[in-house]
C-alpha atoms as a PDB file:
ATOM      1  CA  UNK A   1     100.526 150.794  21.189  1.00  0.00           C
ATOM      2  CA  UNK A   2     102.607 148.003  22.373  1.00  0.00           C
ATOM      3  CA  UNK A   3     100.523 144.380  22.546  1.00  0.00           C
ATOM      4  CA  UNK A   4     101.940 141.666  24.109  1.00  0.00           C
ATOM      5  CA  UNK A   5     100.692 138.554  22.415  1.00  0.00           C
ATOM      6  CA  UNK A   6     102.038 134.318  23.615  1.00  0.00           C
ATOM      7  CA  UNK A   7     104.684 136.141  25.161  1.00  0.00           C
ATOM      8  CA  UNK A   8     105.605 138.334  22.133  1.00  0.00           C
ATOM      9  CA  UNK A   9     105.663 141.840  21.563  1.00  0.00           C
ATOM     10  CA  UNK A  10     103.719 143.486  18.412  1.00  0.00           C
ATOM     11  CA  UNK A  11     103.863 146.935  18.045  1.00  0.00           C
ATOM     12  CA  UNK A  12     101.740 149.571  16.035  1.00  0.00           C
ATOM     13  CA  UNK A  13     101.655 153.371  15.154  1.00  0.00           C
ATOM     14  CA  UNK A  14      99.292 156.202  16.121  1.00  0.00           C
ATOM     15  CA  UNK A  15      97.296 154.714  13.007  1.00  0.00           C
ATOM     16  CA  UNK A  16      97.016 150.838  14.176  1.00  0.00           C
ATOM     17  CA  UNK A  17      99.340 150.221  11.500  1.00  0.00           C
ATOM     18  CA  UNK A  18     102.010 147.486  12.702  1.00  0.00           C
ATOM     19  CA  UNK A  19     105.304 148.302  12.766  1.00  0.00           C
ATOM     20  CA  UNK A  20     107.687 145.821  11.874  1.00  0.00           C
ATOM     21  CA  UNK A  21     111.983 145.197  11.874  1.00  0.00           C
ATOM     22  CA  UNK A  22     113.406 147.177   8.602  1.00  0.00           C
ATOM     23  CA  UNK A  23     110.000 149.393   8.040  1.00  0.00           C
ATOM     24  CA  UNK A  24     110.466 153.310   8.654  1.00  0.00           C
ATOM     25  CA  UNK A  25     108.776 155.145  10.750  1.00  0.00           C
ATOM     26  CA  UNK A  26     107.907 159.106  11.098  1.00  0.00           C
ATOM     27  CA  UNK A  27     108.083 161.486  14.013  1.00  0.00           C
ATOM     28  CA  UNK A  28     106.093 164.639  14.326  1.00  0.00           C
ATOM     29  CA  UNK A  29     109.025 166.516  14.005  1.00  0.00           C
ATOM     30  CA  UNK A  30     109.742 164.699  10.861  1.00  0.00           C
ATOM     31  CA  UNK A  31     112.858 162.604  11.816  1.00  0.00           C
ATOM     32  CA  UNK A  32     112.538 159.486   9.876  1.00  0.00           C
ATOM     33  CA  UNK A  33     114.069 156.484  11.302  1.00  0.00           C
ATOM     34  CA  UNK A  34     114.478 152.830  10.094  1.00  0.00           C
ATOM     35  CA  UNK A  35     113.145 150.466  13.332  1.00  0.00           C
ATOM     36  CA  UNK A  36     115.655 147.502  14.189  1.00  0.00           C
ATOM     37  CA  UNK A  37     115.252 144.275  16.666  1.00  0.00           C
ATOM     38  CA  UNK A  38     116.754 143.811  19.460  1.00  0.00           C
ATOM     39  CA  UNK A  39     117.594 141.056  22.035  1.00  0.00           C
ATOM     40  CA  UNK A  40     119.411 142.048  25.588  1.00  0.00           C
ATOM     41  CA  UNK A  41     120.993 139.637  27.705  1.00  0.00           C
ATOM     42  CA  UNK A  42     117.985 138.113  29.320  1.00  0.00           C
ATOM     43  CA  UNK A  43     116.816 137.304  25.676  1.00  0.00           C
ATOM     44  CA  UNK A  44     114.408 139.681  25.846  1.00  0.00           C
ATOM     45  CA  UNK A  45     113.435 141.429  22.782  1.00  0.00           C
ATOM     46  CA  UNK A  46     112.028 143.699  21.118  1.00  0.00           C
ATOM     47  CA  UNK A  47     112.125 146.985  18.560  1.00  0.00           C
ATOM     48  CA  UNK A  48     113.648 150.022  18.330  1.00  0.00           C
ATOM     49  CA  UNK A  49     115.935 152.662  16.461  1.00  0.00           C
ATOM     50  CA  UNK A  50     119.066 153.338  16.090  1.00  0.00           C
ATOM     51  CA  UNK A  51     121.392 155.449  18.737  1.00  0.00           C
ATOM     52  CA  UNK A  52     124.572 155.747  17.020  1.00  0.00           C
ATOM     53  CA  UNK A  53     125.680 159.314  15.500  1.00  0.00           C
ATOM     54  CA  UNK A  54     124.469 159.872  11.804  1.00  0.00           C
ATOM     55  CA  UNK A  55     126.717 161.759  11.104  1.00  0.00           C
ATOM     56  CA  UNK A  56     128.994 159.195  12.126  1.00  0.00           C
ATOM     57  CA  UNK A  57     127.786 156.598   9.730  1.00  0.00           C
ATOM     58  CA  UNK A  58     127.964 159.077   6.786  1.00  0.00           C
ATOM     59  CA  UNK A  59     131.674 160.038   7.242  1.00  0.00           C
ATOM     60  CA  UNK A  60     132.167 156.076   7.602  1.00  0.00           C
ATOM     61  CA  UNK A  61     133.689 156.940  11.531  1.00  0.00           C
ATOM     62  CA  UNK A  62     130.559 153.737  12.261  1.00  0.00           C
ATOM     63  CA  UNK A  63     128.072 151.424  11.052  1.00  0.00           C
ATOM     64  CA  UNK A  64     124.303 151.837  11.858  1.00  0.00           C
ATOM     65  CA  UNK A  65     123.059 149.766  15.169  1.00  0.00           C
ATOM     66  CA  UNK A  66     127.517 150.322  16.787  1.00  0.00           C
ATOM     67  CA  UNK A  67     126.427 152.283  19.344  1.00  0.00           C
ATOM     68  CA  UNK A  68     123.267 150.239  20.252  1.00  0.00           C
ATOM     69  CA  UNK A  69     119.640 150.775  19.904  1.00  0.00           C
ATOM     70  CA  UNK A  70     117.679 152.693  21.373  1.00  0.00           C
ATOM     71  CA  UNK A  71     113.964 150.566  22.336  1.00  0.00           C
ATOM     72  CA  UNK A  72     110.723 152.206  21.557  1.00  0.00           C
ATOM     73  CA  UNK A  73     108.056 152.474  24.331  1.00  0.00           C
ATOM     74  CA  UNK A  74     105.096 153.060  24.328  1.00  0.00           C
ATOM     75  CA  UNK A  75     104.815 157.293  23.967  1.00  0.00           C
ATOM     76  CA  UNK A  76     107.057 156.692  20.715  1.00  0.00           C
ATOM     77  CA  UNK A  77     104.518 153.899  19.167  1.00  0.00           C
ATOM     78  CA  UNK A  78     101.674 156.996  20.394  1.00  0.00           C
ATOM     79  CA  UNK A  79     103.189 159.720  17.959  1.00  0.00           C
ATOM     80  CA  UNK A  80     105.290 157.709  14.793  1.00  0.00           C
ATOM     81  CA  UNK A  81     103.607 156.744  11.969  1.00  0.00           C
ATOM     82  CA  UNK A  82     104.760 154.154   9.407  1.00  0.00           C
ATOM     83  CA  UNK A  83     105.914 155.308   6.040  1.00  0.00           C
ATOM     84  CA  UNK A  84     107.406 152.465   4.944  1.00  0.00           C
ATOM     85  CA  UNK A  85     107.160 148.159   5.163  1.00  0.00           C
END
């Protein structure tokens, strides 16, 4: 669920548990991602995960959040769970 609260977003799992910038989160397919801010260039922001290559990072070919992140919406906040603050 995605709340919008004095003009700022909150967002929480599939348990009601927030989710908050650097905790981790859990798909059902068991992908485990760390969730990120973001700000675009209407200063809108918000959270998300990252979209560049893994693999990528690991060989040291990028760093996490060079390729951009992707936002979450509302359908992701419906099925991750927090694992980790």
């Amino acid at each position: 669920m995605i709340k919008t609260e004095n003009g700022k977003r909150r967002y929480f799992d599939r348990n009601g548990k927030e989710i908050t910038e650097g905790c981790k989160i859990r798909y059902e397919n068991g992908r485990v991602e760390t969730v990120y801010a973001w700000c675009d260039t209407e200063n809108e922001t918000g959270l998300g995960v990252d979209a560049t290559n893994p693999k990528w990072i690991e060989s040291g070919r990028a760093v996490p959040c060079e390729y951009g992140i992707y936002p979450l919406y509302h359908a992701d906040t419906e099925e991750v769970e927090v694992i980790e603050q």
